[in-house]
N, C-alpha and C. Protein backbone atom coordinates (compact mmCIF):
# COMPACT_ATOMS: atom_id res chain seq x y z
N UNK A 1 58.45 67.43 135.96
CA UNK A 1 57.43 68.42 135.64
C UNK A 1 57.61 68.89 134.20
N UNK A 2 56.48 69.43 133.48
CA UNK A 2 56.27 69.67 132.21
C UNK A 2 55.90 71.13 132.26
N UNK A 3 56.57 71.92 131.18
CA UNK A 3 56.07 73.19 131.20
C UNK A 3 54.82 73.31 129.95
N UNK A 4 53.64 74.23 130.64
CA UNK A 4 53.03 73.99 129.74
C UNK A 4 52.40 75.58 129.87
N UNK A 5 52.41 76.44 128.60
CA UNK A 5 52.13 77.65 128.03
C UNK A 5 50.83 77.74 127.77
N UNK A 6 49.45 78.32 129.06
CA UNK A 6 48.59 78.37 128.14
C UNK A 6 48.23 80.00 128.09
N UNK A 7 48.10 79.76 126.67
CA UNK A 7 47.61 81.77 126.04
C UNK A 7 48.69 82.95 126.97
N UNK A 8 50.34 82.46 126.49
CA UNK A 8 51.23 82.99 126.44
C UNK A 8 51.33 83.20 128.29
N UNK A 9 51.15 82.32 129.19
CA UNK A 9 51.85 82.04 130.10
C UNK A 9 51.80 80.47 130.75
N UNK A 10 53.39 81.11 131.29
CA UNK A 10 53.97 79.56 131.43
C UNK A 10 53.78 78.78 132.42
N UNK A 11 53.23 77.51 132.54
CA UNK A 11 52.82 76.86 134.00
C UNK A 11 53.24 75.19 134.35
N UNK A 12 53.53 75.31 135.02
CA UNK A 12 54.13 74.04 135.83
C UNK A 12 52.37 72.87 135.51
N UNK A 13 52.97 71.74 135.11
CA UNK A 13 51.96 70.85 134.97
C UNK A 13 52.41 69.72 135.19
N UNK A 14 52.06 68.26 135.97
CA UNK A 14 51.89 66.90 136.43
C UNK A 14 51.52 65.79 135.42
N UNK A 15 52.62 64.84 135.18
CA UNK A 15 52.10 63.78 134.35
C UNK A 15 51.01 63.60 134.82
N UNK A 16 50.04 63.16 133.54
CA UNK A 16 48.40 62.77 133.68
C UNK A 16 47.80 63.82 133.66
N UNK A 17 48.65 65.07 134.31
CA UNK A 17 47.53 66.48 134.48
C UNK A 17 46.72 66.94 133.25
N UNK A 18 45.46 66.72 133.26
CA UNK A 18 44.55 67.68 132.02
C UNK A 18 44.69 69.25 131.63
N UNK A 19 44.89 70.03 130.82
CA UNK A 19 45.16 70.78 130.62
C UNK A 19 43.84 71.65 131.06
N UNK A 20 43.01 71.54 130.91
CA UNK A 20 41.34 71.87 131.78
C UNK A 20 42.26 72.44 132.93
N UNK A 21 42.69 71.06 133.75
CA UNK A 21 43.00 71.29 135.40
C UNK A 21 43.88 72.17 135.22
N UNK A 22 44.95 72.11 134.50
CA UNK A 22 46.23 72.92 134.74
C UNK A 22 45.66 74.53 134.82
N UNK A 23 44.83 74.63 133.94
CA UNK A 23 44.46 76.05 133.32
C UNK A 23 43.24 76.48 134.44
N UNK A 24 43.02 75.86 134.65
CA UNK A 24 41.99 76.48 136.09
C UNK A 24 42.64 76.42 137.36
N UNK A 25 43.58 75.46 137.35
CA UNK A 25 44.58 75.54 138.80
C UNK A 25 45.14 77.37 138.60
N UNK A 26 45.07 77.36 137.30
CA UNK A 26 46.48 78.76 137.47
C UNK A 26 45.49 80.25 137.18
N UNK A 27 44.44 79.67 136.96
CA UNK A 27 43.56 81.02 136.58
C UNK A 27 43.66 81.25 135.16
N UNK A 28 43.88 80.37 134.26
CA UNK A 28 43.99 80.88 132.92
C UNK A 28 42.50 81.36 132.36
N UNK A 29 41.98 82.04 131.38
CA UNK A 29 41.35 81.99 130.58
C UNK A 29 40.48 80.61 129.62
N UNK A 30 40.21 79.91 129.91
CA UNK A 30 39.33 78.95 129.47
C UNK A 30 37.95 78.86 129.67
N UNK A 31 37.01 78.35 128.97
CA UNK A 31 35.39 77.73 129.16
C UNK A 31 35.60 76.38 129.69
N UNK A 32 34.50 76.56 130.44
CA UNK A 32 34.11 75.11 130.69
C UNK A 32 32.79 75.07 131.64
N UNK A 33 32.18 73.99 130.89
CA UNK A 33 30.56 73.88 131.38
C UNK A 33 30.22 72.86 132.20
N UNK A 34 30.60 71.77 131.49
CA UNK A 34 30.44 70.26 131.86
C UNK A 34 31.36 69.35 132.94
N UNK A 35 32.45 70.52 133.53
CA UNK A 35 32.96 70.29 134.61
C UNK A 35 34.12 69.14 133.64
N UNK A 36 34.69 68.85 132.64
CA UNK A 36 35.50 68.03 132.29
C UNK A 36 34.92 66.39 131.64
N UNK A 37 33.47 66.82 131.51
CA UNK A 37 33.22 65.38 130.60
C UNK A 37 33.36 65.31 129.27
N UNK A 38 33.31 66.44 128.45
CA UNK A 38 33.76 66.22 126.86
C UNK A 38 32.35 66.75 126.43
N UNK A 39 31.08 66.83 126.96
CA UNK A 39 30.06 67.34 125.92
C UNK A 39 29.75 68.44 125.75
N UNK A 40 30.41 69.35 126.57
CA UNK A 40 30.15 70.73 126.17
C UNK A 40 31.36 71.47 125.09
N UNK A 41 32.45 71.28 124.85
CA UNK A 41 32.93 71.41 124.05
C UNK A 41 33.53 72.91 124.09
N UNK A 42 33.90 73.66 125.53
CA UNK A 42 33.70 74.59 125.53
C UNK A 42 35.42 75.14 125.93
N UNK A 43 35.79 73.91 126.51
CA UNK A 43 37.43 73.75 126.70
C UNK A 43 38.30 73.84 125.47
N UNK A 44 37.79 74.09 124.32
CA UNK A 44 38.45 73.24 122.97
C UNK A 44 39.83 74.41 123.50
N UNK A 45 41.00 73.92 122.75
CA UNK A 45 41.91 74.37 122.71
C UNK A 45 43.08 74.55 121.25
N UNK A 46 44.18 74.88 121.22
CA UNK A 46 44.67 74.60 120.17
C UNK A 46 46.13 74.22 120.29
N UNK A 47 46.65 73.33 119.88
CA UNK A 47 48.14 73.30 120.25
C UNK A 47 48.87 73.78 119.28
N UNK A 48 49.70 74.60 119.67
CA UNK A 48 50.66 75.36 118.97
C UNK A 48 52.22 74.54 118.85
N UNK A 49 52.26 73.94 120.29
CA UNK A 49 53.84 73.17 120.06
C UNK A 49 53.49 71.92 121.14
N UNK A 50 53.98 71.05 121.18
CA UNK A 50 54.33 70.35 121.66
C UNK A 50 53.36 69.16 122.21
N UNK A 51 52.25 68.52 120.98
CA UNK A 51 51.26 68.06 120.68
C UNK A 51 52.10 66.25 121.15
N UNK A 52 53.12 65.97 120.53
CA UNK A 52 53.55 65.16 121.05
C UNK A 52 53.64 64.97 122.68
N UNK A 53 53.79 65.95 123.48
CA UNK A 53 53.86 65.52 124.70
C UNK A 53 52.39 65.11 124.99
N UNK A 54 50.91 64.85 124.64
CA UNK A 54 49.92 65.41 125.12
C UNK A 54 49.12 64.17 124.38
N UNK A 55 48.33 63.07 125.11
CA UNK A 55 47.73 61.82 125.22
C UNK A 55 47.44 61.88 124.18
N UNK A 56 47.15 60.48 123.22
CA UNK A 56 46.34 60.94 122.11
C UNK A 56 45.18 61.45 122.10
N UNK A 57 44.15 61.75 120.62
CA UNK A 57 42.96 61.95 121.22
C UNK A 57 42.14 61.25 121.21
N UNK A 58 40.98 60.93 122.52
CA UNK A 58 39.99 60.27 122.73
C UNK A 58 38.72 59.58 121.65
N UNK A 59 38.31 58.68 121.84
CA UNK A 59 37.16 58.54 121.05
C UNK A 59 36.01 59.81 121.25
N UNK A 60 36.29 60.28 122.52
CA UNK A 60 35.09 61.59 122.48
C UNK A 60 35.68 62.96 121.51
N UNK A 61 36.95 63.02 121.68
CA UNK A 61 37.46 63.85 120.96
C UNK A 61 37.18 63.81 119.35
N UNK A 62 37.51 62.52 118.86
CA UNK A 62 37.43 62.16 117.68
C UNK A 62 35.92 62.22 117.39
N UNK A 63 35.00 61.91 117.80
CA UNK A 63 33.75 61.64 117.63
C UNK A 63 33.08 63.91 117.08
N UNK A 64 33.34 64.72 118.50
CA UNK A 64 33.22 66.05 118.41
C UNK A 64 33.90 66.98 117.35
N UNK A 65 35.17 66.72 117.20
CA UNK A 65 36.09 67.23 116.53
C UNK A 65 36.18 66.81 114.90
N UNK A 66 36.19 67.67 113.92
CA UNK A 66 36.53 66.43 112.49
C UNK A 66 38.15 66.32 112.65
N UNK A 67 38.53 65.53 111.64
CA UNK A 67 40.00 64.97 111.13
C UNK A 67 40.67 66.02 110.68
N UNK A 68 40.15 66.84 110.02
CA UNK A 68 40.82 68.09 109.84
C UNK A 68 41.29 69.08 110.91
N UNK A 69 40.42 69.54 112.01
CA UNK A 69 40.32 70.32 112.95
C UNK A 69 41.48 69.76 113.83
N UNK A 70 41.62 68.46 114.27
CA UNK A 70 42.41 67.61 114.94
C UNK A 70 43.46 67.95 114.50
N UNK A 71 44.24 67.21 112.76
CA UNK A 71 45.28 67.57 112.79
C UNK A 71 45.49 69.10 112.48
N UNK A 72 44.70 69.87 112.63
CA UNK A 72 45.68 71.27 112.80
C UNK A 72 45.77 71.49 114.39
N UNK A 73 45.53 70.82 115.30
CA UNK A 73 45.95 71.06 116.67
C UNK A 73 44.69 70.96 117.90
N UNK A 74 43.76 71.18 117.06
CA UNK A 74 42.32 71.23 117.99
C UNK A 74 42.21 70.19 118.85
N UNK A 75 41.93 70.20 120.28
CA UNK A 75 41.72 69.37 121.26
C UNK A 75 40.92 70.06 121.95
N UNK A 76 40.41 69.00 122.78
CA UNK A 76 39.33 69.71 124.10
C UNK A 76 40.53 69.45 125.33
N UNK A 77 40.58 70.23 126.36
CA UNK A 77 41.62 70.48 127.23
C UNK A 77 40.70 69.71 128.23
N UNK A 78 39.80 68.90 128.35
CA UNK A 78 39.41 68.06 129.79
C UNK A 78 39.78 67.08 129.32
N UNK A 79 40.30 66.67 128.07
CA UNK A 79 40.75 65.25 127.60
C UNK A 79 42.11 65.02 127.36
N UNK A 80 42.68 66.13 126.63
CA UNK A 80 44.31 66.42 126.31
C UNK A 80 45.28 66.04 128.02
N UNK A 81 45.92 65.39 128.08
CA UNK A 81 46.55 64.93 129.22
C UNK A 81 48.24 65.44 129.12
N UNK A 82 49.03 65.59 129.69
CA UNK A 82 50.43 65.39 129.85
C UNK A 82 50.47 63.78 129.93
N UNK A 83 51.84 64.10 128.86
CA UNK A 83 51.86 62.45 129.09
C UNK A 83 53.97 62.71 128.77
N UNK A 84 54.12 63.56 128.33
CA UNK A 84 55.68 63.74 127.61
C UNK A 84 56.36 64.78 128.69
N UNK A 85 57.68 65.65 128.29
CA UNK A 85 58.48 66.12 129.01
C UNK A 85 58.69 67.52 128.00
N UNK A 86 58.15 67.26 126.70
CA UNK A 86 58.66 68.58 126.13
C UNK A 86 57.49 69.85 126.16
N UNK A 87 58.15 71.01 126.52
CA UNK A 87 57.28 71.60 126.90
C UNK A 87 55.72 71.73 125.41
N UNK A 88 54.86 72.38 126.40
CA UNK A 88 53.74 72.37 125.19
C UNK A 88 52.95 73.54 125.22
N UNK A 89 52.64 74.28 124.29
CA UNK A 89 52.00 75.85 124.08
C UNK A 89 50.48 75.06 123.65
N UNK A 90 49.71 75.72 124.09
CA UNK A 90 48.48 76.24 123.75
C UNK A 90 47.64 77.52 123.67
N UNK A 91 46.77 77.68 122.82
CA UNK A 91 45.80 79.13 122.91
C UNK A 91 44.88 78.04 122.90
N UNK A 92 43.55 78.87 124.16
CA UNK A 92 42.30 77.87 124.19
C UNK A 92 41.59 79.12 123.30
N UNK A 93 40.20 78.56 122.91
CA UNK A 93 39.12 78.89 122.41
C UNK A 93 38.57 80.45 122.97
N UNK A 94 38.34 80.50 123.74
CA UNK A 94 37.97 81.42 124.58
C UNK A 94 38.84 82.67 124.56
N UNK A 95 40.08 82.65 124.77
CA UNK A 95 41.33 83.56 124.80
C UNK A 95 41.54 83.63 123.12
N UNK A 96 41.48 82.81 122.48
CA UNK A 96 41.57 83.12 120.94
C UNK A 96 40.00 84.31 120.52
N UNK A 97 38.97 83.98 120.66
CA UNK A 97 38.37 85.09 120.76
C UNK A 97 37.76 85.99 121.39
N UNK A 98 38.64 86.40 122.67
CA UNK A 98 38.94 87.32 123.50
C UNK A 98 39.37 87.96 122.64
N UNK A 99 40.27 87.49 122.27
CA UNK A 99 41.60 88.71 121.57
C UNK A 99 41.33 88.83 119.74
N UNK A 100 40.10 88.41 119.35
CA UNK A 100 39.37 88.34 117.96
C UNK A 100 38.73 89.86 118.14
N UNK A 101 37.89 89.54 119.15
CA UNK A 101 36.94 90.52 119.48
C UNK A 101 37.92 92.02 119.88
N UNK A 102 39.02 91.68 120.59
CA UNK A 102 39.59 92.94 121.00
C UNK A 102 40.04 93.65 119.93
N UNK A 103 40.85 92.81 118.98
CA UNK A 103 41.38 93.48 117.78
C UNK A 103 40.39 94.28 116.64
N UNK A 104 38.81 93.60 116.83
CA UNK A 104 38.00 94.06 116.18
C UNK A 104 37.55 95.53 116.94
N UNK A 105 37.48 95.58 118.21
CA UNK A 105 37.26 96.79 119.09
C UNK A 105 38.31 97.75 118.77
N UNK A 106 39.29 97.30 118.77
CA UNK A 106 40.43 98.18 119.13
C UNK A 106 41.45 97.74 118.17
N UNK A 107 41.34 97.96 116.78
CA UNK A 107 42.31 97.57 115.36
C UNK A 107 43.99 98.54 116.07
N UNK A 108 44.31 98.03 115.29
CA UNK A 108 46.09 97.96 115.47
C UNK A 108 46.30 99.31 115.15
């Protein structure tokens, strides 16, 4: 089993497991429209650590995403897979501006 962190909690995840699945198995905070086909784009995520454990990315990925966005960590989580053993952090899209919007509501 792989530990995998999404938006600062920690969850048990299955080689092959999509990070989509993981994060809706556990109740995380994520979008998702298209049920896990890649065109809604609503899963995007970001990897913070452990990008190596986690499939490469797809021709759909590559196609949605630019080269830039990618290598700073951007993935869509119905495509991002476990594939490694070291654990892996993510913040998805959604929970990143959850907490945009909160800080703008409610400054420090």
């Amino acid at each position: 089993m792989t530990t995998v962190t999404i938006n600062d909690v920690e969850m048990e995840a299955r080689p092959g497991e999509r990070i989509l699945d993981i994060a809706r198995r556990n109740g995380a905070h994520i979008g998702f429209v298209c049920d896990g086909t890649g065109f809604c784009q609503t899963c995007k995520i970001r990897v913070l650590a452990g990008g190596e454990s986690l499939s490469p990315p797809t021709e759909l990925e590559k196609n949605w995403i630019p080269e830039q966005r990618l290598q700073e960590g951007w993935r869509l989580g119905c495509q991002a897979a476990v594939r490694g053993r070291n654990p892996i952090v993510v913040l998805t899209n959604a929970e990143e501006l959850r907490r945009q919007t909160f800080a703008v509501i409610n400054p420090p």
